[in-house]
C-alpha atoms as a PDB file:
ATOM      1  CA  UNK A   1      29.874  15.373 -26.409  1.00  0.00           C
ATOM      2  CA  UNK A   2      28.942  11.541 -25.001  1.00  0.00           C
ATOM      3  CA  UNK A   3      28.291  13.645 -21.851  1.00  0.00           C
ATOM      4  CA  UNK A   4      25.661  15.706 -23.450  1.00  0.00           C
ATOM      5  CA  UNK A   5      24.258  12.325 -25.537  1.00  0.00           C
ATOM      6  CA  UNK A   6      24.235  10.378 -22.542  1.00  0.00           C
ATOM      7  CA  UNK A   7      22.330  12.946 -20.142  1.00  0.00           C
ATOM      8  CA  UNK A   8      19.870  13.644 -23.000  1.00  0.00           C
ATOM      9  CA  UNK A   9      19.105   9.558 -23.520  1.00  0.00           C
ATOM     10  CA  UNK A  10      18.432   9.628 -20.101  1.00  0.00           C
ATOM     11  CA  UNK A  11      16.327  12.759 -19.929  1.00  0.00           C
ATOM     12  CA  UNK A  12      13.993  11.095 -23.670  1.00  0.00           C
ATOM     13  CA  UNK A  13      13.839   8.017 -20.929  1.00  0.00           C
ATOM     14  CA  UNK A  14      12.190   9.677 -18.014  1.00  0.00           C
ATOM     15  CA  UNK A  15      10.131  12.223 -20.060  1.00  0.00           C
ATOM     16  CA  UNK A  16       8.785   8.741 -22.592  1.00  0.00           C
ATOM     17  CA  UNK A  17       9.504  11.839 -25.265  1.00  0.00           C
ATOM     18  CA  UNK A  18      10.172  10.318 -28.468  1.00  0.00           C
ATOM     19  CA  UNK A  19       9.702   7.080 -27.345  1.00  0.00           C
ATOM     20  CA  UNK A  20       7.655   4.151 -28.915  1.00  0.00           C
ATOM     21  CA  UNK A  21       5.399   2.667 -26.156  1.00  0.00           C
ATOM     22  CA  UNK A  22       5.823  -0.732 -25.265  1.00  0.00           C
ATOM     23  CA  UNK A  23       3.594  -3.886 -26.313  1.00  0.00           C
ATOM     24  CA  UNK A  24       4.630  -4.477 -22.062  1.00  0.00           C
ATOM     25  CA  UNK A  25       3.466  -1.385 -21.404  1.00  0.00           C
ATOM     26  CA  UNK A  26       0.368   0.055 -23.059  1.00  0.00           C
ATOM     27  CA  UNK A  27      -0.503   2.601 -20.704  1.00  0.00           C
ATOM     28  CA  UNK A  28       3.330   3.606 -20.555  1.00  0.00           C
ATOM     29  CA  UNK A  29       2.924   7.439 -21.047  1.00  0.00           C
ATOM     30  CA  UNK A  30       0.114   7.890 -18.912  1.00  0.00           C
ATOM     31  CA  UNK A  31       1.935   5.688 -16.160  1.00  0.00           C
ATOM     32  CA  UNK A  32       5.281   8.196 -16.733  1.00  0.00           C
ATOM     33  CA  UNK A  33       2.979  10.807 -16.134  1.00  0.00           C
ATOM     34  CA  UNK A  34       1.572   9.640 -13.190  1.00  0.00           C
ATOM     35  CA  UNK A  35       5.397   8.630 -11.572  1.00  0.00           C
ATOM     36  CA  UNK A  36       6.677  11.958 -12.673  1.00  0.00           C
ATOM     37  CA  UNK A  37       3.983  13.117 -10.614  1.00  0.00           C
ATOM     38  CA  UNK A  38       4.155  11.251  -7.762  1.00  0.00           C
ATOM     39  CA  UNK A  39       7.973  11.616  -7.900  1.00  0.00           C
ATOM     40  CA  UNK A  40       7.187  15.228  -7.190  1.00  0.00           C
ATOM     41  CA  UNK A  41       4.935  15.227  -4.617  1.00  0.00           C
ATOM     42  CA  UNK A  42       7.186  12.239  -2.544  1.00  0.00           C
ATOM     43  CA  UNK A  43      10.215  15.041  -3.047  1.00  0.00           C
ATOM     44  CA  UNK A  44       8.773  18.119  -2.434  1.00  0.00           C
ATOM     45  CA  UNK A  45       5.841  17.188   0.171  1.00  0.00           C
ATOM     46  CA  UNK A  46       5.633  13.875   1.433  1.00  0.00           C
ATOM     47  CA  UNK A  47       9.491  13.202   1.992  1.00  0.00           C
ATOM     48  CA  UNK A  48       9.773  16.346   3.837  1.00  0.00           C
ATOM     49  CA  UNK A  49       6.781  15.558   6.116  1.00  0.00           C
ATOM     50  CA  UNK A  50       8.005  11.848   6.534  1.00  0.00           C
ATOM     51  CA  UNK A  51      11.508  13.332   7.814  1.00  0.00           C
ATOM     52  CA  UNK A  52      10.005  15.564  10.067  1.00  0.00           C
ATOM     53  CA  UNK A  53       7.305  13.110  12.024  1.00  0.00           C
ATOM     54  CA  UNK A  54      10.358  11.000  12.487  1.00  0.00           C
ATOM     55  CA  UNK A  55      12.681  13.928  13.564  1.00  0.00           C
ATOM     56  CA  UNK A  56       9.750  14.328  16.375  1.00  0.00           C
ATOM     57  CA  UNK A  57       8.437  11.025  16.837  1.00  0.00           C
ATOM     58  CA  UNK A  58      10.290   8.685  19.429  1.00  0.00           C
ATOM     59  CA  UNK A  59      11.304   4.811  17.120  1.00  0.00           C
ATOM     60  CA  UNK A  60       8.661   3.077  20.130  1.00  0.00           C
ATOM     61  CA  UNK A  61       5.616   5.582  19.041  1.00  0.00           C
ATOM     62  CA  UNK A  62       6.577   5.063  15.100  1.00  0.00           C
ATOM     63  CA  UNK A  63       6.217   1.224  15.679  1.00  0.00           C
ATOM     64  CA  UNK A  64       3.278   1.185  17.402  1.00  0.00           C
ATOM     65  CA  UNK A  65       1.670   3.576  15.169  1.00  0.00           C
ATOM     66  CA  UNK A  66       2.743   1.175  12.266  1.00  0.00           C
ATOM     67  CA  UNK A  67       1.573  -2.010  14.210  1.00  0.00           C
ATOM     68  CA  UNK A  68      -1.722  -0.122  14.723  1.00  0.00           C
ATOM     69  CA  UNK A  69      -2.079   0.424  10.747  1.00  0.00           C
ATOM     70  CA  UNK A  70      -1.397  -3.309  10.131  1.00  0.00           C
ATOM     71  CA  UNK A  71      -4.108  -4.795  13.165  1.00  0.00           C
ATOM     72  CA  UNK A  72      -6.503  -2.958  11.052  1.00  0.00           C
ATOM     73  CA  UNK A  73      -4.878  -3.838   7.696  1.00  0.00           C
ATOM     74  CA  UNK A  74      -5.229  -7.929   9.141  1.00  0.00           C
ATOM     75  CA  UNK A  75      -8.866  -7.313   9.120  1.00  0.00           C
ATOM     76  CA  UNK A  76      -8.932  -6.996   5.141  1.00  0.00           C
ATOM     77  CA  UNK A  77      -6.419 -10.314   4.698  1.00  0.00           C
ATOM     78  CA  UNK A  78      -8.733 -11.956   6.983  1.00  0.00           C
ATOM     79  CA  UNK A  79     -11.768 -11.023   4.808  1.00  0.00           C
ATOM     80  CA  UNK A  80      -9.486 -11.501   1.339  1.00  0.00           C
ATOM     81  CA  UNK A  81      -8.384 -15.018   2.584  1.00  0.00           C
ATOM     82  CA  UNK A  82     -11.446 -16.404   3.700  1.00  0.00           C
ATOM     83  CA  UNK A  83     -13.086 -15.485  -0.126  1.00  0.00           C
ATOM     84  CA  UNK A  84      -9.887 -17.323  -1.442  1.00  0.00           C
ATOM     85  CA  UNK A  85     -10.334 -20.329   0.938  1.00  0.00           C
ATOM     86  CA  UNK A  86      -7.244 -19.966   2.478  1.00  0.00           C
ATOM     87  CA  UNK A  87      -8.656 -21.202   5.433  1.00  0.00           C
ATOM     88  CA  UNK A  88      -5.325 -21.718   7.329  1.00  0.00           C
ATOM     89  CA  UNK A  89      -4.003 -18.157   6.471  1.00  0.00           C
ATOM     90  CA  UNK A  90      -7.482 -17.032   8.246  1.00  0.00           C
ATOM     91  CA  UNK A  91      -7.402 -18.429  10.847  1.00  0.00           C
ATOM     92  CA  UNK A  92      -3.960 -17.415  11.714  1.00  0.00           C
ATOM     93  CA  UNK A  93      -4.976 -14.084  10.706  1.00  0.00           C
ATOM     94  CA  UNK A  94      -7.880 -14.012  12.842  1.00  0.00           C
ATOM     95  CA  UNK A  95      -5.453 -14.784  15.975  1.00  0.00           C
ATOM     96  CA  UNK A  96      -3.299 -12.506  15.286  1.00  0.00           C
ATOM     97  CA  UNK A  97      -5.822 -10.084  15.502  1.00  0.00           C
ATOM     98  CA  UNK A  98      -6.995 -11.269  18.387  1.00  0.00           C
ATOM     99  CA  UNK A  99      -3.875 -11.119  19.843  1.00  0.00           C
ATOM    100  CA  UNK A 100      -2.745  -8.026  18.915  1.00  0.00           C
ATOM    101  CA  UNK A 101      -5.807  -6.491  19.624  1.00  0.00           C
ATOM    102  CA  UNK A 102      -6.170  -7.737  23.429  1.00  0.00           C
ATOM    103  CA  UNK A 103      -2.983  -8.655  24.351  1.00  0.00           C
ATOM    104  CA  UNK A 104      -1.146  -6.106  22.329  1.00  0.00           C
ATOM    105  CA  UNK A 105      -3.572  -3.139  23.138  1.00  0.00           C
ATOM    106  CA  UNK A 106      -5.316  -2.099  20.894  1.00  0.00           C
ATOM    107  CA  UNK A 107      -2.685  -3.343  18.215  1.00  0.00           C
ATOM    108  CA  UNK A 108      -0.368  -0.832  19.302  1.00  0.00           C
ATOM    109  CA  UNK A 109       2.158  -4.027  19.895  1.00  0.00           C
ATOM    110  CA  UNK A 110       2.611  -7.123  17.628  1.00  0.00           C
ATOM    111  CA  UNK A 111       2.369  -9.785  20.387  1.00  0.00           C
ATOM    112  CA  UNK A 112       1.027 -12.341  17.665  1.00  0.00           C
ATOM    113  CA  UNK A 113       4.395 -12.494  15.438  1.00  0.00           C
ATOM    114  CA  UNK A 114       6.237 -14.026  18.725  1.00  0.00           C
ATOM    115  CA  UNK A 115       3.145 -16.816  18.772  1.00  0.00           C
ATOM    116  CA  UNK A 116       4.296 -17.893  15.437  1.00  0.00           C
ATOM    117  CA  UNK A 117       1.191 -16.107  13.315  1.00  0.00           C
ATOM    118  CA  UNK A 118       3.071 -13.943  10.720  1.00  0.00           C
ATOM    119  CA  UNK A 119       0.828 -11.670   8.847  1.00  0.00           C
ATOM    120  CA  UNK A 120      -0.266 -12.636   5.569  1.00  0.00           C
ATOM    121  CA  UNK A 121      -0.747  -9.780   2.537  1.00  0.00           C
ATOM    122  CA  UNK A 122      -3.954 -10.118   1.178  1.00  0.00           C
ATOM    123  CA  UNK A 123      -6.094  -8.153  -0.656  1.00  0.00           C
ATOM    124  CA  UNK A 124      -9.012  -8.209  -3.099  1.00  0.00           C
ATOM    125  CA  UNK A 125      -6.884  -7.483  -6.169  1.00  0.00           C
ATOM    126  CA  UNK A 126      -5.292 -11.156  -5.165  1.00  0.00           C
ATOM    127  CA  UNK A 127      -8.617 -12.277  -4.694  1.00  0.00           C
ATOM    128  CA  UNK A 128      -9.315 -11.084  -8.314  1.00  0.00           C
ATOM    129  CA  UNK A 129      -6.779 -12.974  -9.193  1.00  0.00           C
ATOM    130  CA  UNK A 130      -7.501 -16.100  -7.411  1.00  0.00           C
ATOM    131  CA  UNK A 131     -11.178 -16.301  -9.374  1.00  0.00           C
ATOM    132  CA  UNK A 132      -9.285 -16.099 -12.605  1.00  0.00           C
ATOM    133  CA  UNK A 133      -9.517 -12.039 -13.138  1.00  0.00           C
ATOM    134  CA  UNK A 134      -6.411 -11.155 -14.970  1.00  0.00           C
ATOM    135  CA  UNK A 135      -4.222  -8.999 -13.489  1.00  0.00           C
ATOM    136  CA  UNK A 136      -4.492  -6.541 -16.467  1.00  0.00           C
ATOM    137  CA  UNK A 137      -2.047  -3.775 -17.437  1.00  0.00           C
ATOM    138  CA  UNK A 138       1.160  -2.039 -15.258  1.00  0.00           C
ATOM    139  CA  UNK A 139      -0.285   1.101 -13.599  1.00  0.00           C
ATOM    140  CA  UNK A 140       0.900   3.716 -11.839  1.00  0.00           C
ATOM    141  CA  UNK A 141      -1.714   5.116  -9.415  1.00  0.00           C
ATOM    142  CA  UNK A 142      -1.804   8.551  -8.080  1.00  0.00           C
ATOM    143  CA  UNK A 143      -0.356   8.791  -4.039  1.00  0.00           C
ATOM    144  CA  UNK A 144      -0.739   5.080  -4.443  1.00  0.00           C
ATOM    145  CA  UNK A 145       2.553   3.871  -7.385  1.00  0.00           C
ATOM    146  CA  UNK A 146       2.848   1.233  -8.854  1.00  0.00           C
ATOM    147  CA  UNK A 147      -0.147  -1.679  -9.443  1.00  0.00           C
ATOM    148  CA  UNK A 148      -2.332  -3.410 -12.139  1.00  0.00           C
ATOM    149  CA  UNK A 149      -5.569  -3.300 -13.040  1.00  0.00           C
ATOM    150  CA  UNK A 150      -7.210  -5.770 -10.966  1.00  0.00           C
ATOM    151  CA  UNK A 151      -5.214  -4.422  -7.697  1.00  0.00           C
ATOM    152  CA  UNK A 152      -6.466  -0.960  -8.358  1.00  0.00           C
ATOM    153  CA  UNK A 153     -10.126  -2.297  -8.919  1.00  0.00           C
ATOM    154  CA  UNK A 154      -9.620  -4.025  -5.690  1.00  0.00           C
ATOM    155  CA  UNK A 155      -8.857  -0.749  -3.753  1.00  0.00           C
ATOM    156  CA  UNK A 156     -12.178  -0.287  -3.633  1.00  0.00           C
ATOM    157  CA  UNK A 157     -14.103  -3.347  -1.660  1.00  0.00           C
ATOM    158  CA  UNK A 158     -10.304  -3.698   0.514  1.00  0.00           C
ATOM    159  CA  UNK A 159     -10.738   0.150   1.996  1.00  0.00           C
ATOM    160  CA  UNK A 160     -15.037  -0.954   2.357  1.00  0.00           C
ATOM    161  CA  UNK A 161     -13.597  -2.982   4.624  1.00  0.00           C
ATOM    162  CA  UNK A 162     -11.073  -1.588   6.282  1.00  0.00           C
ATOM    163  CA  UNK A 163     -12.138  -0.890   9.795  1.00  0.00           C
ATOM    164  CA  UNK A 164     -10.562   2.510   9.934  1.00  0.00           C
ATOM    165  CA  UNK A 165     -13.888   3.561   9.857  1.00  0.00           C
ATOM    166  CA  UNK A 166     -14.999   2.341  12.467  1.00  0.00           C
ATOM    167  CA  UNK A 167     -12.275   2.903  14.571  1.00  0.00           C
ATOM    168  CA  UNK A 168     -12.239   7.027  13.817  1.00  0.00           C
ATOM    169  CA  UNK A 169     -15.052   8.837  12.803  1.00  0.00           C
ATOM    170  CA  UNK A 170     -15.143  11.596  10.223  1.00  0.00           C
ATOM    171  CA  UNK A 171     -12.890  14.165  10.049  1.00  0.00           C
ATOM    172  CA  UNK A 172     -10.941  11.725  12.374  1.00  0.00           C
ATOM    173  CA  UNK A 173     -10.749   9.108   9.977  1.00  0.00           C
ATOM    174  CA  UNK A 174      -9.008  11.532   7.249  1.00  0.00           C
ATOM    175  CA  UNK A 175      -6.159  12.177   9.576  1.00  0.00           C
ATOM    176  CA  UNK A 176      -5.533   8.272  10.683  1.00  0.00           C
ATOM    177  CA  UNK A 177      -5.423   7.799   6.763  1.00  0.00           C
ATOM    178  CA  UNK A 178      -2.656  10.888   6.138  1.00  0.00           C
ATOM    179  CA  UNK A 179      -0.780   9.277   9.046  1.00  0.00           C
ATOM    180  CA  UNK A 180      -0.749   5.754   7.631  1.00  0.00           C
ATOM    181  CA  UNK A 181       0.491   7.286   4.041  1.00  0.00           C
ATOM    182  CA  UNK A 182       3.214   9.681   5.852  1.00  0.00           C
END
């Protein structure tokens, strides 16, 4: 009988059925929704497809295609740190980009780490943040998990200026983006 209790606890917890929301969590049965969701799709879809590109994909190609994604990813902390003033963090930024871009070809190779210019996270929900936006509510995000208000809002200006754009051209651009979530 605790058996039965215990597993059906568990099952009111991940379902939110029955369950009060939380003054911590307003939004908390959308955002079980949304997990339950995304839960599914990472176990049935994206999981699968993750295990298989690195069943195929030698560790040397799956680094440089991450190092490629984060080059391009530097471009939006450089742009985020500059509108925060973080004028040391962008200029390090900006030679590691520089860096990784010539030296490291194309950003294929993280050259600039070994220089001493780690990468720096920033983004335009920070930047929010930084001009005294709140960060607003918990929410889960479709494909995306978990993030607040202000970081969702800032999804939108950060992929403006992203420069996968630029670097692939449409439909290209689509699959460069389904690479960099798998």
């Amino acid at each position: 009988m605790k058996l039965h209790s215990l597993v059906l606890t568990l099952s009111l917890c991940f379902t939110g059925v029955g369950l009060a929301e939380s003054p911590e969590d307003p939004w908390e049965s959308f955002n079980r929704k949304v997990f339950t969701f995304n839960d599914t799709l990472d176990y049935y879809f994206l999981k699968p497809v993750a295990k298989g590109y690195q069943a195929v994909t030698p560790d040397v190609v799956d680094t440089a295609v991450t190092n490629f994604f984060g080059n391009l990813g530097d471009v939006v902390s450089l742009v985020n740190s500059l509108l925060q003033f973080k004028f040391h963090d962008a200029v390090s930024t900006a030679g590691r980009i520089t860096f990784n871009t010539t030296f490291g070809l194309g950003g294929l190779f993280d050259v600039s780490t070994g220089f001493g210019l780690p990468a720096k996270d920033e983004d335009f929900g920070q930047t929010l943040n930084h001009w005294g936006v709140p960060q607003g509510n918990y929410l889960v995000l479709p494909l995306l998990g978990p993030s607040t208000v202000s970081a969702a809002v800032g999804i939108v200006p950060d992929r403006m200026i992203n420069p996968l754009d630029v670097v692939f051209e449409n439909p290209d651009n689509y699959y460069a983006l389904s690479v960099q979530l798998v």
